[in-house]
C-alpha atoms as a PDB file:
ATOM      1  CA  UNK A   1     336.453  23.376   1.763  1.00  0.00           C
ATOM      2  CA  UNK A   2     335.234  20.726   3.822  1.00  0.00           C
ATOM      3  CA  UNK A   3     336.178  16.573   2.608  1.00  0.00           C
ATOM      4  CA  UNK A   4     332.870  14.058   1.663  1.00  0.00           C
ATOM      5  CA  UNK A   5     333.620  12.658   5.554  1.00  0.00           C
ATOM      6  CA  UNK A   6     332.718  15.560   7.378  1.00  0.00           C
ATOM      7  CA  UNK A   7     329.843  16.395   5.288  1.00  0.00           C
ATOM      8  CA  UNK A   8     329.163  12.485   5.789  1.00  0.00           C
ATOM      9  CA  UNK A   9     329.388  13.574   9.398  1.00  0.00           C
ATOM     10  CA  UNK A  10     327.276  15.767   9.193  1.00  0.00           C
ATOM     11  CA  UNK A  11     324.341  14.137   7.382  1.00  0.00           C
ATOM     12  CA  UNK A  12     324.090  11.817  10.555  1.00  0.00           C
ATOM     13  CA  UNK A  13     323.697   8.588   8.662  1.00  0.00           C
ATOM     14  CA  UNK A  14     322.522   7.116  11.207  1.00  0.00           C
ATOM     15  CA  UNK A  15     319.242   9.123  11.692  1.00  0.00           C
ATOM     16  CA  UNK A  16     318.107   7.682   8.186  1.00  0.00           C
ATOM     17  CA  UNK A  17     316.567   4.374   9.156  1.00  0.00           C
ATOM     18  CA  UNK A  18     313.840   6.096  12.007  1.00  0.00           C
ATOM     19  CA  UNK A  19     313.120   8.637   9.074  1.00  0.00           C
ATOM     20  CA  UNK A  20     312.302   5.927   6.938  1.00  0.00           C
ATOM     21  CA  UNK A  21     310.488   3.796   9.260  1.00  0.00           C
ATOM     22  CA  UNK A  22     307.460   5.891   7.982  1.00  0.00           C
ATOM     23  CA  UNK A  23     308.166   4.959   4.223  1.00  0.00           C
ATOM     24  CA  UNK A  24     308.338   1.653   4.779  1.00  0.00           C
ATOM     25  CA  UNK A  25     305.281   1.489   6.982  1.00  0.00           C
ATOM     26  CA  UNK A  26     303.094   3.822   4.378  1.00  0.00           C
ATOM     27  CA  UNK A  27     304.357   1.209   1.557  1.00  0.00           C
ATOM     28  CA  UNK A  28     303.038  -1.754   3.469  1.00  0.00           C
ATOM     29  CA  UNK A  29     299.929  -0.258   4.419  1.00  0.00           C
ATOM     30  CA  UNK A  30     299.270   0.429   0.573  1.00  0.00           C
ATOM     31  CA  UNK A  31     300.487  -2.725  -0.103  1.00  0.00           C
ATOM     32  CA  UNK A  32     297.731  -4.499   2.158  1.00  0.00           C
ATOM     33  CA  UNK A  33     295.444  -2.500   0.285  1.00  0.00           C
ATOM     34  CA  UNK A  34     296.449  -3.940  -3.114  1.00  0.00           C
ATOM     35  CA  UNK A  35     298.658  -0.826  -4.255  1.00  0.00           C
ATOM     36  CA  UNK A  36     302.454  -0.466  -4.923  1.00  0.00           C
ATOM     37  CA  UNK A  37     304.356   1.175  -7.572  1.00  0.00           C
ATOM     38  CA  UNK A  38     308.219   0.620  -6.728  1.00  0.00           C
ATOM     39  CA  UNK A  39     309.207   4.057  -8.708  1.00  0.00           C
ATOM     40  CA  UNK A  40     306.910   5.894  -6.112  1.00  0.00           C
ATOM     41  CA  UNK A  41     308.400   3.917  -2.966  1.00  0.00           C
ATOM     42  CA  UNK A  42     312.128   4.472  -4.194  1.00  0.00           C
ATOM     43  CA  UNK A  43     311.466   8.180  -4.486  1.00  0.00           C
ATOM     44  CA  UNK A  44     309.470   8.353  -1.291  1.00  0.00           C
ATOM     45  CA  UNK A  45     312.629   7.004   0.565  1.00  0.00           C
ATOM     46  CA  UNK A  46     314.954   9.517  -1.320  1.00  0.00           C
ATOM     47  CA  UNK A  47     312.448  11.984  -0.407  1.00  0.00           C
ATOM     48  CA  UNK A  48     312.489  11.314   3.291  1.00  0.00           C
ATOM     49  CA  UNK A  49     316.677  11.384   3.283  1.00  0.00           C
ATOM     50  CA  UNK A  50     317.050  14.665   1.918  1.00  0.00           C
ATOM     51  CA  UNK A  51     314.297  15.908   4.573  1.00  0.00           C
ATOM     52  CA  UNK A  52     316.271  14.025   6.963  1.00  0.00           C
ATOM     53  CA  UNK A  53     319.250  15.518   5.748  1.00  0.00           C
ATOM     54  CA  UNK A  54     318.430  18.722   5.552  1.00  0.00           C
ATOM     55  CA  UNK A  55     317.238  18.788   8.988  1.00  0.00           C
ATOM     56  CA  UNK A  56     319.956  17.286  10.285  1.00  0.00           C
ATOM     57  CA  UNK A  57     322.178  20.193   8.961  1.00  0.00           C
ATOM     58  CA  UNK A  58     319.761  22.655   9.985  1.00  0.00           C
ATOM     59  CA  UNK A  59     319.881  21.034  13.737  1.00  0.00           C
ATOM     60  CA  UNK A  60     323.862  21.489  13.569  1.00  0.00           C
ATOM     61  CA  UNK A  61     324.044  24.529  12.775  1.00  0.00           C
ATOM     62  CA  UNK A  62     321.049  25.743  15.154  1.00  0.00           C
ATOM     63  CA  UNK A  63     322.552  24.376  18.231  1.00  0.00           C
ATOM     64  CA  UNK A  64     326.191  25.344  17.169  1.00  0.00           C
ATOM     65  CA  UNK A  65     325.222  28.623  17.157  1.00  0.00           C
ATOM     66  CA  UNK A  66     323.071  29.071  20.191  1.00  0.00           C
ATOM     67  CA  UNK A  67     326.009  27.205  21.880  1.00  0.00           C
ATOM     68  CA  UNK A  68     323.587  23.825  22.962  1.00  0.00           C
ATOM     69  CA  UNK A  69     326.485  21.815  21.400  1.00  0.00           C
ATOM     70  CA  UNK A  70     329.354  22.190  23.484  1.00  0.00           C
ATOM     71  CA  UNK A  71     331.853  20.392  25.546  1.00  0.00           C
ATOM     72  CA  UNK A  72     329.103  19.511  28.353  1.00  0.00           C
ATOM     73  CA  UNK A  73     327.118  17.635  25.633  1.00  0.00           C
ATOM     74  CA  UNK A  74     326.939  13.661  25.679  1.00  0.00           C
ATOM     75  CA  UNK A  75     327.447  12.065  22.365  1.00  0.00           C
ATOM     76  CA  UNK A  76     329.022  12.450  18.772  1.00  0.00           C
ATOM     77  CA  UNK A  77     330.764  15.988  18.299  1.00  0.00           C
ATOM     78  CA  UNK A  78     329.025  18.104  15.636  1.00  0.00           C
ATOM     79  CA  UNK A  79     330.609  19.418  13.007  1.00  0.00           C
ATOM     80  CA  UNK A  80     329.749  23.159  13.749  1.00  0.00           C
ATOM     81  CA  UNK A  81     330.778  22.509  17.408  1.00  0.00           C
ATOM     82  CA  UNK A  82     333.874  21.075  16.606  1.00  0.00           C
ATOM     83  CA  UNK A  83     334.999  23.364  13.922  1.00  0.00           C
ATOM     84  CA  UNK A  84     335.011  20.648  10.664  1.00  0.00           C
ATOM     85  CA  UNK A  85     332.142  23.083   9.295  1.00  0.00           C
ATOM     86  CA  UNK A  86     332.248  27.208   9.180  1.00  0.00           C
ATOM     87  CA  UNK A  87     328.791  28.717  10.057  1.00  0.00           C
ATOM     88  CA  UNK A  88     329.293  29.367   5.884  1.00  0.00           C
ATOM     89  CA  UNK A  89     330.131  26.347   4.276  1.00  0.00           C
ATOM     90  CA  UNK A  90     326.783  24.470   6.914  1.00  0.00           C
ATOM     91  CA  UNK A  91     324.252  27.108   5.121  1.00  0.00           C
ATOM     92  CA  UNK A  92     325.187  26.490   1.809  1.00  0.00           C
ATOM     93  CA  UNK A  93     325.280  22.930   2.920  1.00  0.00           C
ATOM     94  CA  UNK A  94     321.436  23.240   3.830  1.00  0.00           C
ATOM     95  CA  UNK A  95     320.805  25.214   0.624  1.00  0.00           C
ATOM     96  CA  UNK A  96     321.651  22.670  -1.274  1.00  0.00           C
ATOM     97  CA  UNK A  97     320.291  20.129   0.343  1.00  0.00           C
ATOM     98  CA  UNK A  98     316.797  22.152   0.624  1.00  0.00           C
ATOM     99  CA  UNK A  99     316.816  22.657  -3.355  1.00  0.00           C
ATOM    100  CA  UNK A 100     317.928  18.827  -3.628  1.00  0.00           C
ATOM    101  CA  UNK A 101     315.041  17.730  -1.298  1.00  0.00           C
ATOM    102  CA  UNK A 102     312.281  19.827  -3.275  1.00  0.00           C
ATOM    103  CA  UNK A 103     313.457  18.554  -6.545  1.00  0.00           C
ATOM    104  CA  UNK A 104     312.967  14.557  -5.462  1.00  0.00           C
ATOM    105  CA  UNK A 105     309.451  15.943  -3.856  1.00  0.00           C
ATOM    106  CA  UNK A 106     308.475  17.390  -6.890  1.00  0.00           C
ATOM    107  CA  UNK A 107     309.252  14.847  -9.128  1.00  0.00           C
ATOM    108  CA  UNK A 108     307.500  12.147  -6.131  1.00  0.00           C
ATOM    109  CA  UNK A 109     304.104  14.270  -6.849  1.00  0.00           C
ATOM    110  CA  UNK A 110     304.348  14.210 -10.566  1.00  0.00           C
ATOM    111  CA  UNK A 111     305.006  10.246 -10.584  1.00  0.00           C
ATOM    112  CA  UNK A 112     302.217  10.170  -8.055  1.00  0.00           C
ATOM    113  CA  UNK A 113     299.651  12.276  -9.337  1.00  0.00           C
ATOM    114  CA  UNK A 114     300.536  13.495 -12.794  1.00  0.00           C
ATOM    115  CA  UNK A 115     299.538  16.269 -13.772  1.00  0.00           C
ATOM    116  CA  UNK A 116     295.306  16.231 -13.692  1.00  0.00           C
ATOM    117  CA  UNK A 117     295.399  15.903  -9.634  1.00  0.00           C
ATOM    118  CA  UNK A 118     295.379  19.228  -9.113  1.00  0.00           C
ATOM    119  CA  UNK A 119     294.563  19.369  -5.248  1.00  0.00           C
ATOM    120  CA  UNK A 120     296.235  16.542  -4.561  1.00  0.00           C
ATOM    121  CA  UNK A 121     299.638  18.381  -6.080  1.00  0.00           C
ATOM    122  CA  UNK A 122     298.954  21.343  -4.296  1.00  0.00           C
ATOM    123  CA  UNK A 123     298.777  19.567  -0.854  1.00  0.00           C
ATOM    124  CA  UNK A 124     301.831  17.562  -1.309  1.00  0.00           C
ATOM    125  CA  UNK A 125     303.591  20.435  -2.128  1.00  0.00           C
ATOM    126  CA  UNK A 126     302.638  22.788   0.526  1.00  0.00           C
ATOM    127  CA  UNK A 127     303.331  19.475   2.969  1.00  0.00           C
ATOM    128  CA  UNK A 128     306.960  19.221   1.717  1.00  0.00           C
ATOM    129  CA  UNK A 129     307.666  23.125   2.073  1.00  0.00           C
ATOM    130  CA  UNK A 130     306.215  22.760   5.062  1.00  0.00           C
ATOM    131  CA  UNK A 131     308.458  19.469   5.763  1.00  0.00           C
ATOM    132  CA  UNK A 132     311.257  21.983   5.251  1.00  0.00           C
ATOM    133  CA  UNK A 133     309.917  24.564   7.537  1.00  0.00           C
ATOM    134  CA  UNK A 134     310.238  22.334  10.314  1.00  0.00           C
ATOM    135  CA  UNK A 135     313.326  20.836   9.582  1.00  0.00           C
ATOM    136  CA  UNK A 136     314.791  24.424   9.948  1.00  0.00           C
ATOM    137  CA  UNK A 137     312.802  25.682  12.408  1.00  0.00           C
ATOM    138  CA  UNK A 138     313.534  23.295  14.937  1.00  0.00           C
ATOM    139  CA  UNK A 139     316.849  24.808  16.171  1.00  0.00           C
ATOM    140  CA  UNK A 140     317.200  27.336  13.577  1.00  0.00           C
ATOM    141  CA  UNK A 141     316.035  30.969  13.756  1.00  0.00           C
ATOM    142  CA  UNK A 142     315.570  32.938  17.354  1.00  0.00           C
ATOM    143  CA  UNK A 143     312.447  31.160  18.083  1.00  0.00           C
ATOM    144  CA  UNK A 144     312.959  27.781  17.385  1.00  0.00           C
ATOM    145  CA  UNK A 145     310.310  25.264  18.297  1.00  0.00           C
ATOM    146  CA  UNK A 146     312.681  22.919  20.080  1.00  0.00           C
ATOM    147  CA  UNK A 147     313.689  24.779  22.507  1.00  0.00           C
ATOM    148  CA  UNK A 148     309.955  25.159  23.779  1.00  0.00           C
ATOM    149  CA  UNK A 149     309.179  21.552  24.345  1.00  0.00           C
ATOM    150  CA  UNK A 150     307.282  21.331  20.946  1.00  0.00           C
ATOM    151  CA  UNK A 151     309.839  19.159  18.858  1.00  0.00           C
ATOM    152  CA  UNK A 152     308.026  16.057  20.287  1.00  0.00           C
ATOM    153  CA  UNK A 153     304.149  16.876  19.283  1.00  0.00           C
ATOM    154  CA  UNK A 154     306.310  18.169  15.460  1.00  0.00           C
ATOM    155  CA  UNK A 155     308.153  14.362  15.137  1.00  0.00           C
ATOM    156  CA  UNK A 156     304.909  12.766  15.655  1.00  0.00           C
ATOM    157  CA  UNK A 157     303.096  14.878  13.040  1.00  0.00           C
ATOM    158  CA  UNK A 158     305.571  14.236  10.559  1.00  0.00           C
ATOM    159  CA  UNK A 159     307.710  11.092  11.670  1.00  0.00           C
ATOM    160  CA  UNK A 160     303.706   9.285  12.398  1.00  0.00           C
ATOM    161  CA  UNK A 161     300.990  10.613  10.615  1.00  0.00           C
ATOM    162  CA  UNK A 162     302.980  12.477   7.551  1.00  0.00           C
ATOM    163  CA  UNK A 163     305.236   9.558   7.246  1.00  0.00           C
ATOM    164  CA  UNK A 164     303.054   6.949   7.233  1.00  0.00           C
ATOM    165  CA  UNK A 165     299.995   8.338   6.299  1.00  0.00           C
ATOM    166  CA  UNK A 166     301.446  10.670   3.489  1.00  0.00           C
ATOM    167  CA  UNK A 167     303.303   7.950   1.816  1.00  0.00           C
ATOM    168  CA  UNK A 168     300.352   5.105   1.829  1.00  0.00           C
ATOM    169  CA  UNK A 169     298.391   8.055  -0.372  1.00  0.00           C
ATOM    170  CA  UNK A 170     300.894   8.710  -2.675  1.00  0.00           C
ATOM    171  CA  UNK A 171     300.024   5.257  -3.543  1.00  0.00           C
ATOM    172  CA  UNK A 172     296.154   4.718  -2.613  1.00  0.00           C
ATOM    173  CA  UNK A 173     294.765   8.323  -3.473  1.00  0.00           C
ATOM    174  CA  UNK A 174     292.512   7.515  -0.090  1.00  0.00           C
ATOM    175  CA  UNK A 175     292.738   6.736   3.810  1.00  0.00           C
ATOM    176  CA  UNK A 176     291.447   4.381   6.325  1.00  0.00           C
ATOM    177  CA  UNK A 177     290.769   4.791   9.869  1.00  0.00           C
ATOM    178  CA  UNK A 178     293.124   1.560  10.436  1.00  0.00           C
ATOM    179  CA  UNK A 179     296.147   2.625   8.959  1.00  0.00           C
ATOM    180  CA  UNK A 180     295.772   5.719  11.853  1.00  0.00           C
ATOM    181  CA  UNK A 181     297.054   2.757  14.208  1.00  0.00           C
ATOM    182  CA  UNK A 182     300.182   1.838  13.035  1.00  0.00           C
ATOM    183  CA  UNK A 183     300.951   5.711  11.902  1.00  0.00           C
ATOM    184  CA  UNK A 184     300.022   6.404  15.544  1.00  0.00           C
ATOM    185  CA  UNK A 185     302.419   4.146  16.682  1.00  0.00           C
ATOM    186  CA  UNK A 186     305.380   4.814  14.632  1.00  0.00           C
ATOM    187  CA  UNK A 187     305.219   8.283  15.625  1.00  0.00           C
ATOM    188  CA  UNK A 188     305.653   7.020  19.345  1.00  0.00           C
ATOM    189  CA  UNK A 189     308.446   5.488  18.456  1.00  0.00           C
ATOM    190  CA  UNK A 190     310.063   8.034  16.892  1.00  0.00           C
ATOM    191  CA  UNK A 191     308.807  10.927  19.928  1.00  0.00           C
ATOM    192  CA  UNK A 192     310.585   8.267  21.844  1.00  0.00           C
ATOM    193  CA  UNK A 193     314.140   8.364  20.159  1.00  0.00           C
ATOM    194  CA  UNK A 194     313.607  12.276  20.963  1.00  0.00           C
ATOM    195  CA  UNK A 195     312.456  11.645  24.534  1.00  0.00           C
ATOM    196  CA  UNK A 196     315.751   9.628  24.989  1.00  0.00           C
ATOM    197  CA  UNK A 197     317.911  11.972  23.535  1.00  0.00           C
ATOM    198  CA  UNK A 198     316.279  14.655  26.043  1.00  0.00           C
ATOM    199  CA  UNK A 199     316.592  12.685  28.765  1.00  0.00           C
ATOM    200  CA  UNK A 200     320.041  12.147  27.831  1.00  0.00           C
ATOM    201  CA  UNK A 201     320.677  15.932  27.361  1.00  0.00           C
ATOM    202  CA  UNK A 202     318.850  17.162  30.448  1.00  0.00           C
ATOM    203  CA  UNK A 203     322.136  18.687  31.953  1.00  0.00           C
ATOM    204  CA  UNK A 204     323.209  20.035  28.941  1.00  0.00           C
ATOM    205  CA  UNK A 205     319.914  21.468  27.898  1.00  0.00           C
ATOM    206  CA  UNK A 206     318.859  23.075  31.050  1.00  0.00           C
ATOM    207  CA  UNK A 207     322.124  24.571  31.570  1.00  0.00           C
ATOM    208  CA  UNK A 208     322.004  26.295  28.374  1.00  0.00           C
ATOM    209  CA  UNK A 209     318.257  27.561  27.843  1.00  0.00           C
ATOM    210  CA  UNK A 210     317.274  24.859  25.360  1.00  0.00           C
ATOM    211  CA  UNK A 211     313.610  23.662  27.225  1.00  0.00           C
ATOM    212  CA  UNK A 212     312.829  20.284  25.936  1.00  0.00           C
ATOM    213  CA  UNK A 213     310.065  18.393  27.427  1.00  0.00           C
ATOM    214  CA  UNK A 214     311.864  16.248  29.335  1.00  0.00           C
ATOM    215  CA  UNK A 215     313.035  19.684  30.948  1.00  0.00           C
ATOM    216  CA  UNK A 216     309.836  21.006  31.996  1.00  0.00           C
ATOM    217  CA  UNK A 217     308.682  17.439  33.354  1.00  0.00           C
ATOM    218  CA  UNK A 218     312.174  16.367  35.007  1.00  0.00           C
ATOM    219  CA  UNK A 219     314.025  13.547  34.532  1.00  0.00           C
ATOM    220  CA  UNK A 220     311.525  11.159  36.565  1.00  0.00           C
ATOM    221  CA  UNK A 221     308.672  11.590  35.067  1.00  0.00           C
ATOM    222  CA  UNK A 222     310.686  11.778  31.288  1.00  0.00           C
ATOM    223  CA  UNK A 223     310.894   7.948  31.924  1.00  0.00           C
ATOM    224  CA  UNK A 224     307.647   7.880  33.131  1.00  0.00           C
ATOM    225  CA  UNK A 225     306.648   9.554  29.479  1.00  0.00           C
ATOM    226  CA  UNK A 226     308.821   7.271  27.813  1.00  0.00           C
ATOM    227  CA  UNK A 227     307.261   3.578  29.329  1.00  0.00           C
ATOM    228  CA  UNK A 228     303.985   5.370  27.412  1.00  0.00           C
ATOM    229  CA  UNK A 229     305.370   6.118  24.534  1.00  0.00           C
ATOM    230  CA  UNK A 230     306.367   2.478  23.620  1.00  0.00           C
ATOM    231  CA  UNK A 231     303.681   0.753  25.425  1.00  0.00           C
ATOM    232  CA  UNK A 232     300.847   2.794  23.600  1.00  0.00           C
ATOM    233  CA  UNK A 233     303.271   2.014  20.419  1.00  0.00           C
ATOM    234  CA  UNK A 234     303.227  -1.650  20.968  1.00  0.00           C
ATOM    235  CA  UNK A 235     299.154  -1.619  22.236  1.00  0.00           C
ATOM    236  CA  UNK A 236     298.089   0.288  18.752  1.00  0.00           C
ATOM    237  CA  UNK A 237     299.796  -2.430  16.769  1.00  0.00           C
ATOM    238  CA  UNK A 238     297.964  -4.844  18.617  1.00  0.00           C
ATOM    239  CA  UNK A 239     294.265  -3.235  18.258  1.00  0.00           C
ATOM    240  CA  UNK A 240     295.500  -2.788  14.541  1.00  0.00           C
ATOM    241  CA  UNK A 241     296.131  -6.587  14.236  1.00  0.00           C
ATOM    242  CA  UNK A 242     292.587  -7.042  15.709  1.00  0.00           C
ATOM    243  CA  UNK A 243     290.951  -4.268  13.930  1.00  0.00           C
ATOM    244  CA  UNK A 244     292.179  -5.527  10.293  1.00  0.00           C
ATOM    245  CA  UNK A 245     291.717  -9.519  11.591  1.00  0.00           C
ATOM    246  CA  UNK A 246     295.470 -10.266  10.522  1.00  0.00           C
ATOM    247  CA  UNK A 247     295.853 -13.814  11.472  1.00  0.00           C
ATOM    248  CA  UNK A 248     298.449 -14.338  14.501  1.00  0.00           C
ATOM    249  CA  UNK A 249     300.792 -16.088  12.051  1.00  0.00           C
ATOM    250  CA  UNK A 250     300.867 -12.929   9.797  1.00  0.00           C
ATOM    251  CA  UNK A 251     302.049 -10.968  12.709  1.00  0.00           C
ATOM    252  CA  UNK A 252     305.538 -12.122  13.313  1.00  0.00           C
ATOM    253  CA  UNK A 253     306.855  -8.197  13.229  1.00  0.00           C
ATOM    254  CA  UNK A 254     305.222  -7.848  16.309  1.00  0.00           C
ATOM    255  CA  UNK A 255     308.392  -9.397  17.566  1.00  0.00           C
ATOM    256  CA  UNK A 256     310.340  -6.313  16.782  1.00  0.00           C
ATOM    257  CA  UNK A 257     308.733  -5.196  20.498  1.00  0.00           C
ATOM    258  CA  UNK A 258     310.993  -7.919  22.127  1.00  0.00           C
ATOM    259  CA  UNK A 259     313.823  -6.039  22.106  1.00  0.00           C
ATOM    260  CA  UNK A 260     312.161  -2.452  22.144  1.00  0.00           C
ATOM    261  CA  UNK A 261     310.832  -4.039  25.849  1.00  0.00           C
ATOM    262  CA  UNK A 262     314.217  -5.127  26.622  1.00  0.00           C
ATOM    263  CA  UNK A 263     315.271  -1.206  25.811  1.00  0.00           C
ATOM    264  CA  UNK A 264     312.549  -0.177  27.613  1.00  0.00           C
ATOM    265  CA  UNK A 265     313.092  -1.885  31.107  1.00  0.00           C
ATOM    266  CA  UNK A 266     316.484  -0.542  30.750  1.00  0.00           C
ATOM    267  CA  UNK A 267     315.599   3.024  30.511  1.00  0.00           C
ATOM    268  CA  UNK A 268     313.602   2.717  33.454  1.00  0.00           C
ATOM    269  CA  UNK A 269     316.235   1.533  35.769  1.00  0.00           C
ATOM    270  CA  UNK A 270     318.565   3.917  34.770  1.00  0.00           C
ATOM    271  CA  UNK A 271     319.264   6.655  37.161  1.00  0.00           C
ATOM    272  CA  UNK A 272     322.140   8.989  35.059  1.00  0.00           C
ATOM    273  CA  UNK A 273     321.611  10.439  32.038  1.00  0.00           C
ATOM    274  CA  UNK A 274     324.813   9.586  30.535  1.00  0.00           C
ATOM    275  CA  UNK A 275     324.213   5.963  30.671  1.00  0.00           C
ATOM    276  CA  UNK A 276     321.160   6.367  28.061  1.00  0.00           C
ATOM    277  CA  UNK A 277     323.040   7.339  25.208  1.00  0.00           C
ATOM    278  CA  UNK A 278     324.038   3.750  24.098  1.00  0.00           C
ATOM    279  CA  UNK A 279     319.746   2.957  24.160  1.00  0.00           C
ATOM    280  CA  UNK A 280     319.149   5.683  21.119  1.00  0.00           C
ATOM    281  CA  UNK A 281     320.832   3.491  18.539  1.00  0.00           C
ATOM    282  CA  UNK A 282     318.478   0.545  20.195  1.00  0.00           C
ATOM    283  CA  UNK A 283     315.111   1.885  19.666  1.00  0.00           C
ATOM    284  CA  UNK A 284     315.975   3.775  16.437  1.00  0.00           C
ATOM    285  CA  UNK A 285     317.359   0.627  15.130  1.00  0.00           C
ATOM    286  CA  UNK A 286     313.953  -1.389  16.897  1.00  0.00           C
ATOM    287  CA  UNK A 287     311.341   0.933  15.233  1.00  0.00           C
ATOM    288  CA  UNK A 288     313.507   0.120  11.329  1.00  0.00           C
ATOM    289  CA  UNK A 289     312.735  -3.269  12.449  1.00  0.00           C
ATOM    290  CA  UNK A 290     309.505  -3.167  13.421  1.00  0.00           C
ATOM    291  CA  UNK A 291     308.907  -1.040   9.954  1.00  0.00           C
ATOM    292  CA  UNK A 292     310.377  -3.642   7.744  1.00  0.00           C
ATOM    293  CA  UNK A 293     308.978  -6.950   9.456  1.00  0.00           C
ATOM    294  CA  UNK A 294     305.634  -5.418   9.191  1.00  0.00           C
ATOM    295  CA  UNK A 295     306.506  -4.335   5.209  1.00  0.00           C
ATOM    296  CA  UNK A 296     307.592  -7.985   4.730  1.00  0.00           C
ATOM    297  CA  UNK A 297     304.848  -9.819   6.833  1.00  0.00           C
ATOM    298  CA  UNK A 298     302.122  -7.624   4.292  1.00  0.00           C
ATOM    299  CA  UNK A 299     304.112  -8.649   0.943  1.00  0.00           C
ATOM    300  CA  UNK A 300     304.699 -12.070   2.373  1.00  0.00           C
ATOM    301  CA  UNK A 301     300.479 -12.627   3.308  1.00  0.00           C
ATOM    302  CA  UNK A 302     299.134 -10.467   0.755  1.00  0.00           C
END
């Protein structure tokens, strides 16, 4: 049986702060609207890590078994790939963390919506089966969606709008056309952590039948995807600022995009692949900013 490390190792800690991103957005744009309930934002965060979670385990043991991760790959070892986990001991591993996830998601909806909000308990719940759908389907199964260049349009849908979106109704029971900006935008950000990892992976990917986007477009023009990526990003928090009239004083997060620039220029004059894995931690860790500069800016101003 496999030690708390490796399945530590194989949660990918690290991924957590870009899932939550979303959460933290969501809360602030509820919060700007005069709702919060800390019970609903603490189980919309433990929400999001089991999804995360789960997919994470779902994306080891997809690629482990198709044979994406292998020696040619750049980048932390897997725990499939490098024999920690048995293909047995990662399923059970998602099972549980599947019936974990659904449990926090159901009891998110009930401290949401009670029990009279019918619809509104329906949706949620076919939203986080589907959330689990994805997570699995993305490497898992023998016709996984990330290998044919659709992983990008399924992290915006539920990294951007779901995230953000999803988690400002759990606490507004409404929408805005407004809040589509910043949703919009963290969704970006997040396609772009997966549009670096491509372009890191290119070789790797190509070589063994896994056809990212980044693949079909080349390497070239994967930067070229990436510049608009973060500069739509950084131009729909701007039109949001002027949209909503925040004053320029209550928009201090927007210097989260200092560094994300700096990240930016530095993808761009990059010519290897191998060189780009140090810049994933950089804009993962740059969008958490962003996230909880804007969360603080809206509690700070309300």
């Amino acid at each position: 049986m496999a030690n708390t490390k490796t399945w530590i190792q194989a949660a990918r800690l690290r991924t957590l702060p870009l899932s939550l991103s979303g959460i933290f957005t969501g809360a602030a744009l509820a919060t700007k609207q005069g709702f919060f309930e800390l019970s609903i934002f603490i189980l919309a965060l433990l929400t999001t890590i089991g999804f995360q979670v789960t997919s994470n385990f779902a994306n080891d043991y997809g690629d482990g078994v198709k044979g994406t991760d292998n020696e040619d790959r750049i980048g932390p070892a897997r725990a499939l790939q490098s024999g920690l986990l048995t293909r047995e001991s990662l399923k059970k591993g998602i099972i549980v963390s599947i019936a974990i996830s659904m449990i926090l998601a159901l009891v998110l909806i009930y401290r949401a919506f009670g029990l009279e909000n019918v619809p509104y308990i329906i949706l949620f719940t076919a939203l986080g089966i589907l959330s689990i759908w994805a997570a699995l389907k993305y490497t898992m199964g023998s016709n996984p969606y990330g290998y044919k260049g659709l992983g990008d349009l399924f992290v915006f849908l539920f990294f951007g709008l779901l995230g953000v979106l999803g988690s400002m109704f759990l606490f507004t029971k409404s929408l805005d056309v407004a809040s589509f900006l910043p949703a919009v935008a963290i969704g970006l950000l997040c396609v772009g952590v997966l549009n670096l990892n491509n372009l890191r992976d290119i070789v790797s990917d190509k070589k063994h039948g896994k056809i990212t986007l980044v693949v079909k477009m080349g390497f070239k023009n994967g930067k070229r995807y990436h510049f608009f990526l973060i500069l739509t990003a950084l131009l729909c928090f701007l039109i949001y600022i002027g949209v909503v009239g925040m004053h320029w004083s209550h928009s201090f997060f927007m210097l989260a995009f200092v560094p994300l620039l700096t990240h930016l220029r530095k993808v761009m004059l990059t010519h290897e692949p191998v060189k780009l894995d140090g810049e994933l931690k950089k804009l993962a860790l740059g969008t958490f900013l962003l996230a909880i500069l804007f969360f603080t800016a809206v509690n700070i101003f309300l």
